[in-house]
C-alpha atoms as a PDB file:
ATOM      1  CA  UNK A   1      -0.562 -18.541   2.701  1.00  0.00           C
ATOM      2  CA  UNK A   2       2.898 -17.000   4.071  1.00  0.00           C
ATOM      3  CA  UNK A   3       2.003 -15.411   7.868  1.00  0.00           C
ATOM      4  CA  UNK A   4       3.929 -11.966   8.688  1.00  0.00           C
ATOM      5  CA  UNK A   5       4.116 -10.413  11.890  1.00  0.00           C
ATOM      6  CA  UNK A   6       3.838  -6.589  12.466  1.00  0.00           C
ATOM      7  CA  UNK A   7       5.821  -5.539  14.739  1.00  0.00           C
ATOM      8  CA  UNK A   8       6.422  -1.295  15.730  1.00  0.00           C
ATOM      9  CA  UNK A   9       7.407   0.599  12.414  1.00  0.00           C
ATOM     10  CA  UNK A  10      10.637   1.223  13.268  1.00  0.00           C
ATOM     11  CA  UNK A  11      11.556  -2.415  13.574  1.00  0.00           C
ATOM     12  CA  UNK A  12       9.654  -3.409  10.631  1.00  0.00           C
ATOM     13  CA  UNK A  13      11.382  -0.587   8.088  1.00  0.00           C
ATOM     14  CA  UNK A  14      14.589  -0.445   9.711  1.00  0.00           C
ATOM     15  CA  UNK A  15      16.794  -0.699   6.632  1.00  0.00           C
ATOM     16  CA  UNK A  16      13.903  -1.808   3.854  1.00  0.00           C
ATOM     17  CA  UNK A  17      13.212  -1.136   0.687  1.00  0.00           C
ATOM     18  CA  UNK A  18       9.774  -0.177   0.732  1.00  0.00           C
ATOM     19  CA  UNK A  19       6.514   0.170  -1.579  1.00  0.00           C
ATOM     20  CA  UNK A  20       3.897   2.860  -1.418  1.00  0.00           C
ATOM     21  CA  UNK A  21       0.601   2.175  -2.812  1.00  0.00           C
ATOM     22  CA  UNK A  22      -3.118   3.492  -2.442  1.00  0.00           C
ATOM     23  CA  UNK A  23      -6.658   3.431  -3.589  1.00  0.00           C
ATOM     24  CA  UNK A  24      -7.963   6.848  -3.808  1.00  0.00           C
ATOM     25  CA  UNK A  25     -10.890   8.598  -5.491  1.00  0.00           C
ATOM     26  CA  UNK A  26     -11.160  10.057  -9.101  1.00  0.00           C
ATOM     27  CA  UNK A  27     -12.470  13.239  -7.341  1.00  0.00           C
ATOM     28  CA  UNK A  28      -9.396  13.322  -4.828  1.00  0.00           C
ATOM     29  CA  UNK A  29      -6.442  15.985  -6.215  1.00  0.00           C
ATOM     30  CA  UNK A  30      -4.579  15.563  -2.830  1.00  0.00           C
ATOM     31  CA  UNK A  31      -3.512  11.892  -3.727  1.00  0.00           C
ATOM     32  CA  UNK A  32       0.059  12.527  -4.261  1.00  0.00           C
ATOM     33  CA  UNK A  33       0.462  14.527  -1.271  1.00  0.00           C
ATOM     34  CA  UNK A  34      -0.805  12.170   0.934  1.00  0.00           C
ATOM     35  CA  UNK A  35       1.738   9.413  -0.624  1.00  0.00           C
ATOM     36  CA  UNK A  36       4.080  12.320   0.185  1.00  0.00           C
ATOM     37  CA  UNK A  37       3.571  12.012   3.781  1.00  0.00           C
ATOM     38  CA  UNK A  38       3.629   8.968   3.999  1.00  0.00           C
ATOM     39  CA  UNK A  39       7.125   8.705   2.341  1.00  0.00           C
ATOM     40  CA  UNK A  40       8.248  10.784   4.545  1.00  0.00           C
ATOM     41  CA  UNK A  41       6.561   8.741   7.401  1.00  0.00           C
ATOM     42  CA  UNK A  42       8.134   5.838   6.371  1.00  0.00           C
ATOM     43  CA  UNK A  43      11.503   6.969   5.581  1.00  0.00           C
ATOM     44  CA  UNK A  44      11.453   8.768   8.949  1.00  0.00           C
ATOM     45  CA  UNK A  45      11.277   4.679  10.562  1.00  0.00           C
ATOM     46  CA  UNK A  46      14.051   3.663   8.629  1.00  0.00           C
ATOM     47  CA  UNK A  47      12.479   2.653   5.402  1.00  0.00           C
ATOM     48  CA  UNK A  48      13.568   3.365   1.730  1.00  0.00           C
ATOM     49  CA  UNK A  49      10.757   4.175  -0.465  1.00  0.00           C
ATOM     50  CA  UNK A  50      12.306   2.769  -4.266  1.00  0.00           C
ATOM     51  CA  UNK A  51       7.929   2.922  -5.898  1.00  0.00           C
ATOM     52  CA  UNK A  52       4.831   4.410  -5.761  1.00  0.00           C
ATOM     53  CA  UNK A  53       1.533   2.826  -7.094  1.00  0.00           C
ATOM     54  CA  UNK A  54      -1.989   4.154  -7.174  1.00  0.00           C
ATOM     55  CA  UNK A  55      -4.710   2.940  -8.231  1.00  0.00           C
ATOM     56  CA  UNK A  56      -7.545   5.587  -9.156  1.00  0.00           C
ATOM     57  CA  UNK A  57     -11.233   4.539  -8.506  1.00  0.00           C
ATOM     58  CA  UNK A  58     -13.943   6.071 -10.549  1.00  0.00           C
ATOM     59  CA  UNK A  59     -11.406   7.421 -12.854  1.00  0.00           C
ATOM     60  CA  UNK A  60     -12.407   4.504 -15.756  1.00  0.00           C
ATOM     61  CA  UNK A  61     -14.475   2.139 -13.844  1.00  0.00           C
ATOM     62  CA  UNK A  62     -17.486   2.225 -12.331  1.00  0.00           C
ATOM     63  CA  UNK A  63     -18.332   5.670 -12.222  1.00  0.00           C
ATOM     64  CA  UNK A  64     -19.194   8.481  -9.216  1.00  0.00           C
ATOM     65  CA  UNK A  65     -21.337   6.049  -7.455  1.00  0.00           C
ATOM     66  CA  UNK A  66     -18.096   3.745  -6.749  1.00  0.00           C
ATOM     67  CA  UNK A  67     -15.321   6.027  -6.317  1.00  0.00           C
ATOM     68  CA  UNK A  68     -15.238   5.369  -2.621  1.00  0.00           C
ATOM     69  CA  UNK A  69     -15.700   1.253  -2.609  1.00  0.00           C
ATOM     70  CA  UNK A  70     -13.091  -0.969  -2.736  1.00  0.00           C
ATOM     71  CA  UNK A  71     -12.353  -2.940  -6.080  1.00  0.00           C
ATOM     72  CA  UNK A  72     -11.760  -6.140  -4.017  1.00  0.00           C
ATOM     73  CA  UNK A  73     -12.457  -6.917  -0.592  1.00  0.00           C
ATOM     74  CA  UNK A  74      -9.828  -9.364  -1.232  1.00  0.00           C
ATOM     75  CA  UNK A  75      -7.074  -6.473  -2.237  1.00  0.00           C
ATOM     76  CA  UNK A  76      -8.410  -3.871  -2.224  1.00  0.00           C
ATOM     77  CA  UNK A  77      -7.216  -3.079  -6.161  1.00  0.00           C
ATOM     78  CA  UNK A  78      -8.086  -4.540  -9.092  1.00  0.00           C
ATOM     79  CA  UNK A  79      -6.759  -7.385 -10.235  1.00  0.00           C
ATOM     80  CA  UNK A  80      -4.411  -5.899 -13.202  1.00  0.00           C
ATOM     81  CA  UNK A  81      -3.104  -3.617 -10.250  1.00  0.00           C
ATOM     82  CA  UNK A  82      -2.392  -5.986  -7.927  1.00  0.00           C
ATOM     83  CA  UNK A  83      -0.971  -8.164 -10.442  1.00  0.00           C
ATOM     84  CA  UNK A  84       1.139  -4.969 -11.283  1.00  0.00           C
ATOM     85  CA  UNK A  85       2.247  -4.105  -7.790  1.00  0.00           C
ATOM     86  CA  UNK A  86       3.319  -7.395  -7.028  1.00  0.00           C
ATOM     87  CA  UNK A  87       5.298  -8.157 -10.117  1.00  0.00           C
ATOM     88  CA  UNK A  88       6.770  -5.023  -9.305  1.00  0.00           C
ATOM     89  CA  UNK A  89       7.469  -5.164  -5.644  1.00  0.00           C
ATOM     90  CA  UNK A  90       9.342  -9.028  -6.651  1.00  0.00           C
ATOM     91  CA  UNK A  91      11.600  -7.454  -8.955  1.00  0.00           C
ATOM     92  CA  UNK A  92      12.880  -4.510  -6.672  1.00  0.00           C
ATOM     93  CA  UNK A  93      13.073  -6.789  -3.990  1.00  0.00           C
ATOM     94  CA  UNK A  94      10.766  -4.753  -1.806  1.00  0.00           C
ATOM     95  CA  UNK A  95      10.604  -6.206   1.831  1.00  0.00           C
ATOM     96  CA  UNK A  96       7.700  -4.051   2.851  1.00  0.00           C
ATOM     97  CA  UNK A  97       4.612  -2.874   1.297  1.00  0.00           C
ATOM     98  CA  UNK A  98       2.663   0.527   3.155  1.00  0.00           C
ATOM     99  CA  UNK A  99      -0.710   1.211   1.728  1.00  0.00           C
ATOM    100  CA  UNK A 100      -2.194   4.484   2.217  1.00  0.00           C
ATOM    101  CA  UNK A 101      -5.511   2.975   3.355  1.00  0.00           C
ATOM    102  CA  UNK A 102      -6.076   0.829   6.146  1.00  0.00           C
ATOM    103  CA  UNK A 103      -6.344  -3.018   6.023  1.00  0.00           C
ATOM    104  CA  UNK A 104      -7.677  -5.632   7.490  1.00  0.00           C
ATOM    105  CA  UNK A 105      -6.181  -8.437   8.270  1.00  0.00           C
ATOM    106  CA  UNK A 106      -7.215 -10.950   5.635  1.00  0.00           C
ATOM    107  CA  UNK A 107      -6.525  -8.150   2.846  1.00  0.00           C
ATOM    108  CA  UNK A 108      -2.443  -7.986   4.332  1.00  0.00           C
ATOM    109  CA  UNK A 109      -2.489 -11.617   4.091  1.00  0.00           C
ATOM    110  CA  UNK A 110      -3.754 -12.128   0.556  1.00  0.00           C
ATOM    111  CA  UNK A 111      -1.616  -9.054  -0.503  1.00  0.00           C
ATOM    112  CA  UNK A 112       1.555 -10.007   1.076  1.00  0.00           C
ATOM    113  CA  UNK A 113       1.349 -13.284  -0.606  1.00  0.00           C
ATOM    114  CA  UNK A 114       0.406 -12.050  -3.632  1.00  0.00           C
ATOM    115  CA  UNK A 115       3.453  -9.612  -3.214  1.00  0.00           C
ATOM    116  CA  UNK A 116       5.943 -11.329  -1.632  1.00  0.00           C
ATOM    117  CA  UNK A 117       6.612  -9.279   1.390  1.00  0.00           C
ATOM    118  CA  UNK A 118       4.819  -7.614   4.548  1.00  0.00           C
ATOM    119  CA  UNK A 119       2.014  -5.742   3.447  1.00  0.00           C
ATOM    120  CA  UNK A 120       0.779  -3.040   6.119  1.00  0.00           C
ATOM    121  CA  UNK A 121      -1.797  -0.023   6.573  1.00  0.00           C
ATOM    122  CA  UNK A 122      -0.165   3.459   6.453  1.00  0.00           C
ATOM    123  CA  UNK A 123      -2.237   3.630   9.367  1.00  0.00           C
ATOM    124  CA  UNK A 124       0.800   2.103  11.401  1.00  0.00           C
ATOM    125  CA  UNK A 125       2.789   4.964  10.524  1.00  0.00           C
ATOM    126  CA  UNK A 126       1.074   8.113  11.248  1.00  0.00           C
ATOM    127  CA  UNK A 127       3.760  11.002  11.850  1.00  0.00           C
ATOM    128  CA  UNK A 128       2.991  11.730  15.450  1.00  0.00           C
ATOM    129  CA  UNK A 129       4.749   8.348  16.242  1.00  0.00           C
END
């Protein structure tokens, strides 16, 4: 499995192109706002955001009792989606990955492999820093 450092966002997104993807619940309406701020997080440290994937949970599977869970522990998505992002993220050439939600550290391994790039939690980039 490929090992990437995180270093301070700036660094990290100077010059990038950069991915924006989330998990968020059927019932939340604010989802593309919140990719909002973090594109303008991110682009604010340098970073070009070229896509935007979500994945919706509850939406089609699993129902209300699920929407806030996880698909994977692994990737958080499911595996179509993550398939998705990454074939997408390969052919753009995206050096950087920012998920809405936060990761651990086993999920931005698995993911950045799977991707091809440095996968991080939009946690990192919060606009007060």
């Amino acid at each position: 499995m490929r090992q990437y450092s995180v270093g301070p966002p700036t660094s990290m997104l100077a010059g990038a192109d950069v991915a924006l993807v989330g998990l968020f619940s059927g019932r939340d309406s604010e989802f593309g706002a919140k990719l909002d701020v973090l594109a303008a997080s991110v682009e604010a440290h340098g970073g070009r955001v070229v896509s935007r994937h979500v994945q919706r949970r509850g939406v089609s599977h699993g129902g209300a009792s699920k929407m806030a869970v996880p698909f994977s522990r692994q990737t958080l998505l499911s595996p179509g989606k993550a398939r998705e992002v990454a074939q997408a993220c390969r052919a753009a050439g995206v050096g950087v990955a920012v998920f809405v939600n936060p990761l651990t550290e086993r999920q931005r391994a698995v993911l950045g492999d799977m991707f091809g790039c440095l996968v991080v939690g939009g946690d990192l980039f919060t606009p007060s820093q």
